[in-house]
Protein backbone atom coordinates (compact mmCIF):
# COMPACT_ATOMS: atom_id res chain seq x y z
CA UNK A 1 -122.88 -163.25 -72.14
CA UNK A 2 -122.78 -163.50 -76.17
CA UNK A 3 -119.75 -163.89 -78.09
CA UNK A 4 -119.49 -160.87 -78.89
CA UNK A 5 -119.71 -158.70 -75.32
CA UNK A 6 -116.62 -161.29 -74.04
CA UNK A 7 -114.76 -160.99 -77.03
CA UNK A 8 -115.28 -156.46 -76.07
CA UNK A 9 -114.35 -157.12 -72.30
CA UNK A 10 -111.64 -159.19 -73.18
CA UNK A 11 -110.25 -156.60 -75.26
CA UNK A 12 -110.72 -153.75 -73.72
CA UNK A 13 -109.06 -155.18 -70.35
CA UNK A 14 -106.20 -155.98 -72.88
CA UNK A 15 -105.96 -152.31 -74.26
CA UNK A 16 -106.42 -150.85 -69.99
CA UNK A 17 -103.72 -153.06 -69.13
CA UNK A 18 -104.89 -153.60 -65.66
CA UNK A 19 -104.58 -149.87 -65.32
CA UNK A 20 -108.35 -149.31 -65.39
CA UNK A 21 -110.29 -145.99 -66.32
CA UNK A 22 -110.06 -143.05 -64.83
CA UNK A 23 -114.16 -142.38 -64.62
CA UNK A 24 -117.25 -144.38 -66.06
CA UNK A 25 -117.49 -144.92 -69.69
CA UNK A 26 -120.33 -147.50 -71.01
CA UNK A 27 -120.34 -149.09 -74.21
CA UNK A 28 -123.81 -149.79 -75.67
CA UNK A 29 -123.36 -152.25 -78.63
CA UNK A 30 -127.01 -152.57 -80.68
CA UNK A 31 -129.07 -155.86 -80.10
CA UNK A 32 -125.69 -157.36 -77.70
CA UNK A 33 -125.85 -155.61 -74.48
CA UNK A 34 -123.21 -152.98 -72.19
CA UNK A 35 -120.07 -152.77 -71.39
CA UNK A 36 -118.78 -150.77 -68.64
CA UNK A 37 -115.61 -149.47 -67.77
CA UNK A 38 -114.18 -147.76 -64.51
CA UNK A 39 -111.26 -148.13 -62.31
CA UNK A 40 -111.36 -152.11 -61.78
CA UNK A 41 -111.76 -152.51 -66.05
CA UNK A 42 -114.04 -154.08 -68.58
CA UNK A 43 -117.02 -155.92 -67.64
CA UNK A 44 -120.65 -156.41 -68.56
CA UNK A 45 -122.66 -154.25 -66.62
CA UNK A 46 -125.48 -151.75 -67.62
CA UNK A 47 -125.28 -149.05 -65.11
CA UNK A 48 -124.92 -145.07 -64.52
CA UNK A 49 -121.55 -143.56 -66.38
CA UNK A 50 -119.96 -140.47 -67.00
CA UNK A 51 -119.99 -141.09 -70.90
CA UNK A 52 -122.23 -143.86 -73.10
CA UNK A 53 -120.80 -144.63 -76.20
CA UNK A 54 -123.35 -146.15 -78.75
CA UNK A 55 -122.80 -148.07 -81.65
CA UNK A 56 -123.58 -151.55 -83.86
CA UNK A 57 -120.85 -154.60 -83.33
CA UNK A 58 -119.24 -154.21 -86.30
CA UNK A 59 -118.04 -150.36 -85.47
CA UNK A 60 -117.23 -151.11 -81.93
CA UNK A 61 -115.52 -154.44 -83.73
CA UNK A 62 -113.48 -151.92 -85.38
CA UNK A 63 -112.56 -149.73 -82.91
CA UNK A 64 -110.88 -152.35 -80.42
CA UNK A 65 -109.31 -154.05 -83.39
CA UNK A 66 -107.65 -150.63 -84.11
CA UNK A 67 -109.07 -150.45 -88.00
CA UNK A 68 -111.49 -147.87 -86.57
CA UNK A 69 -110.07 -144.62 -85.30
CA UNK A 70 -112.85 -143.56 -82.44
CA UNK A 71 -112.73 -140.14 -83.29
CA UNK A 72 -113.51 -140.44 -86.99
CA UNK A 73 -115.93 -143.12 -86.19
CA UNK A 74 -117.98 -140.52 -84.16
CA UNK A 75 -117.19 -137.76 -86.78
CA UNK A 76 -118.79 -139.80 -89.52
CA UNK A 77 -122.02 -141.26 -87.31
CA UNK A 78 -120.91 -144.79 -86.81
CA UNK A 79 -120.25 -143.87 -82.87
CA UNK A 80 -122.91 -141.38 -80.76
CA UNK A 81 -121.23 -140.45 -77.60
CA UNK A 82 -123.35 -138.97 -74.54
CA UNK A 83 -122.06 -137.78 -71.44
CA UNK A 84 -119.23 -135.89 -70.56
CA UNK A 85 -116.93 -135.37 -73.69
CA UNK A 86 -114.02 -134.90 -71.48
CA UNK A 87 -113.84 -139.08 -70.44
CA UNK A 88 -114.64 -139.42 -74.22
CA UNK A 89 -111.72 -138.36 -75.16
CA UNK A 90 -109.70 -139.72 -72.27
CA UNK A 91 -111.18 -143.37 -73.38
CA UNK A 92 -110.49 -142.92 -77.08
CA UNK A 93 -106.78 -142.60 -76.01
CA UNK A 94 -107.44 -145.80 -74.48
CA UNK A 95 -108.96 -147.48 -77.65
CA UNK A 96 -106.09 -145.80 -80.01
């Protein structure tokens, strides 16, 4: 796993709190792998979700660092989001 994806799991398992995710949410970072999140957390997995968010590592970087609102990073085309909007927004309360 690269630097980068453990440095995402670890901080998204931070931001759950061992409370998990209430559906299946992947994270696509460009040219570094997936991330996906359910019920048991963060982990690297590419598999079927609910909701793929796609982005580079510097804007996912961002996000879990909380200088990156999710929301405006999708409004202004740093973030695609595919899926069901619904977990979307559920996970950006998450990431917030």
């Amino acid at each position: 796993m690269s630097a980068t994806l453990q440095a995402a799991v670890a901080a998204l398992n931070t931001k759950l709190d061992g409370a998990g995710f209430d559906g299946v949410a992947k994270f696509v970072i460009e040219d570094e792998g997936s991330i996906l999140v359910d019920q048991n957390g963060a982990r690297q997995e590419d598999a079927p979700a609910d909701v793929t968010l796609s982005a580079d590592a510097e804007t996912f970087r961002a996000i879990l660092e909380g200088d990156l609102n999710p929301t405006a990073a999708f409004m202004g085309g740093r973030l695609s989001i595919d899926g069901d909007m619904g977990a979307a927004m559920r996970l950006a309360g998450v990431l917030s």
